[in-house]
C-alpha atoms as a PDB file:
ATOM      1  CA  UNK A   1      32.828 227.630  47.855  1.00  0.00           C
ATOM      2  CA  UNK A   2      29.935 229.298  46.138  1.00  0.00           C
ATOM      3  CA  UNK A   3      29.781 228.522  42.865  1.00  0.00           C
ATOM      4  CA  UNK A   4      28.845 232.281  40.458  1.00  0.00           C
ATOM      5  CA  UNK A   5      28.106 232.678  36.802  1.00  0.00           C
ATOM      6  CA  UNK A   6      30.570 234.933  34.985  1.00  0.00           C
ATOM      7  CA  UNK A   7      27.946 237.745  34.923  1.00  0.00           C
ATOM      8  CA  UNK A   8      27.826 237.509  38.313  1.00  0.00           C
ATOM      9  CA  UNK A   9      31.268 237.818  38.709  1.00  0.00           C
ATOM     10  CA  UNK A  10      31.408 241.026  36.513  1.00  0.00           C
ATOM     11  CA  UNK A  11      28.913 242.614  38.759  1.00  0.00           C
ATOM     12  CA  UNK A  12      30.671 241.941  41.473  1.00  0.00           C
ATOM     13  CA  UNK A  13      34.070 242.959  40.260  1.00  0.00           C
ATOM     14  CA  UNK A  14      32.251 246.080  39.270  1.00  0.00           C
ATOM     15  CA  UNK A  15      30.715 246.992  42.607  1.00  0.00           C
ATOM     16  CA  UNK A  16      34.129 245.701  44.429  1.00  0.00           C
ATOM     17  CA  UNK A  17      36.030 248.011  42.284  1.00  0.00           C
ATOM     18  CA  UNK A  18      33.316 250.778  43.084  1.00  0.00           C
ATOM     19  CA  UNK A  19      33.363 250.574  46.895  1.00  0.00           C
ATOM     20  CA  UNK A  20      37.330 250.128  46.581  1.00  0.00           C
ATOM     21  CA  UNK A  21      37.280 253.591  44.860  1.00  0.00           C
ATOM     22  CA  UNK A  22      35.434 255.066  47.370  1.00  0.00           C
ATOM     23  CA  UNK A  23      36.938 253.949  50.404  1.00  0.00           C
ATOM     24  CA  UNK A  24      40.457 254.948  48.438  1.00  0.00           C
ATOM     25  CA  UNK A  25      39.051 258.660  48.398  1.00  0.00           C
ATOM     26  CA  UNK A  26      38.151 258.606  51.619  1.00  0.00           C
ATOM     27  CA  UNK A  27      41.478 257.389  53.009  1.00  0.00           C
ATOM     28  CA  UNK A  28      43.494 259.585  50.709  1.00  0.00           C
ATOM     29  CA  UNK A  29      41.033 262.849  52.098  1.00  0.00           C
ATOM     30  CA  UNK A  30      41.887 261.342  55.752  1.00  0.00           C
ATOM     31  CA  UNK A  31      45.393 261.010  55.195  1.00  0.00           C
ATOM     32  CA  UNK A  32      45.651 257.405  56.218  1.00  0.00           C
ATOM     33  CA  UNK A  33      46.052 256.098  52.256  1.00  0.00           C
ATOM     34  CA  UNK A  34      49.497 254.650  53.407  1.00  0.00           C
ATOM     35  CA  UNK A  35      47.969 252.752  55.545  1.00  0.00           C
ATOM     36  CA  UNK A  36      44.207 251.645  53.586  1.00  0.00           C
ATOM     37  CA  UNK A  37      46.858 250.024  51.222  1.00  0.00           C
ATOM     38  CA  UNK A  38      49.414 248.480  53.332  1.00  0.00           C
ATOM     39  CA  UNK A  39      46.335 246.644  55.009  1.00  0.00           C
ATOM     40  CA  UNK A  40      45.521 245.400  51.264  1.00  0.00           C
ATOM     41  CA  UNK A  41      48.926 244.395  51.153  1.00  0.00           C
ATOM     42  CA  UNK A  42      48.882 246.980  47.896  1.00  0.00           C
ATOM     43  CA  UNK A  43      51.462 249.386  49.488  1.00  0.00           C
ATOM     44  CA  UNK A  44      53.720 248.949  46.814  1.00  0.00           C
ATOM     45  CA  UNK A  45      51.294 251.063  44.617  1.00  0.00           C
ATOM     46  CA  UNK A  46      52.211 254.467  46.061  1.00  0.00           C
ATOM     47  CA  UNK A  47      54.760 256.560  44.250  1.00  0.00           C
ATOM     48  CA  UNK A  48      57.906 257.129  45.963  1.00  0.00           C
ATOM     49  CA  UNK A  49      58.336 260.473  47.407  1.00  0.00           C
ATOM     50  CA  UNK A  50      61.556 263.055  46.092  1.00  0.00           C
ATOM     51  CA  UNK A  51      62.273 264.813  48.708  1.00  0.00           C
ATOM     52  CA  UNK A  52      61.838 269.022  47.816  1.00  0.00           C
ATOM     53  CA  UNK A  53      65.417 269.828  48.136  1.00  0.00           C
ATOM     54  CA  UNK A  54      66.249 266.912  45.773  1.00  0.00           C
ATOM     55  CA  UNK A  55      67.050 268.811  42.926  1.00  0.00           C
ATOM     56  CA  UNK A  56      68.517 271.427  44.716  1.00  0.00           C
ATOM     57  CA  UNK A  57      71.122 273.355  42.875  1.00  0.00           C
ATOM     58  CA  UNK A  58      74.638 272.924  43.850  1.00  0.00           C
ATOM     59  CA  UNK A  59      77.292 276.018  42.554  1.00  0.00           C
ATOM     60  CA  UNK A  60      79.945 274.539  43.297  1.00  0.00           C
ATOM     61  CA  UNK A  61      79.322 270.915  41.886  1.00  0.00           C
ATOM     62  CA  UNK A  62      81.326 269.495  38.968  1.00  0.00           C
ATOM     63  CA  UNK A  63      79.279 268.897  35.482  1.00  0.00           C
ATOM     64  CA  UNK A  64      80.732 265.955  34.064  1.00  0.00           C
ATOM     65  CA  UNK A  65      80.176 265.502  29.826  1.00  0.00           C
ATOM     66  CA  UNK A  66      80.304 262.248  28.218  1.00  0.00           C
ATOM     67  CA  UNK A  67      80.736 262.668  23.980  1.00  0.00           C
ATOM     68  CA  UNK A  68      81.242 265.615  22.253  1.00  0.00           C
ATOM     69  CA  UNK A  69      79.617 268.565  22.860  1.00  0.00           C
ATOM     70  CA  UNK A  70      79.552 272.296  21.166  1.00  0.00           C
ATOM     71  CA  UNK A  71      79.316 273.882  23.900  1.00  0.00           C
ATOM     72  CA  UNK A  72      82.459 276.348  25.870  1.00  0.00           C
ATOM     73  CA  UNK A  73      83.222 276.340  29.701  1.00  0.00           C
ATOM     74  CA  UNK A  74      81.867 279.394  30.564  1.00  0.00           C
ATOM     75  CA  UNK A  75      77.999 278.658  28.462  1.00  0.00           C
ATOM     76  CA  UNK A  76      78.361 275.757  30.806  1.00  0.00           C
ATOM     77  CA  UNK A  77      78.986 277.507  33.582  1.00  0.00           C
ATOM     78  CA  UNK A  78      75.750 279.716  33.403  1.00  0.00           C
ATOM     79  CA  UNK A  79      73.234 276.767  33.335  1.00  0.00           C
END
């Protein structure tokens, strides 16, 4: 193993960390980001996707309230 001085090692964190970035655009531009950081073994980093309909009102759901509240049925009703 090659033996570096710390200084070296900051430069070369630095310009790791610079061509990282880079390559991280690119992928993300291409679409294939999933896959740039599965192959890093980082694929744990991406955010977990909500699907759109997710918060999807439902009318005729039930609203359950825990505690006290102020409020009436039908001020409920019209959230």
């Amino acid at each position: 193993m090659m033996s570096i001085t710390d200084d070296q090692l900051i430069d070369l964190i630095v310009e790791a960390s610079n061509r990282f970035f880079k390559q991280i655009k690119a992928a993300h531009k291409q679409g294939s980001l999933e896959t740039l950081l599965q192959n890093y073994g980082m694929a744990d980093l991406l955010p977990a996707v909500i699907a759109d309909d997710y918060y999807r009102l439902y009318k005729g759901g039930t609203i359950l309230i825990v505690g006290a509240t102020n409020l009436r049925v039908h001020e409920i009703s019209t959230v």
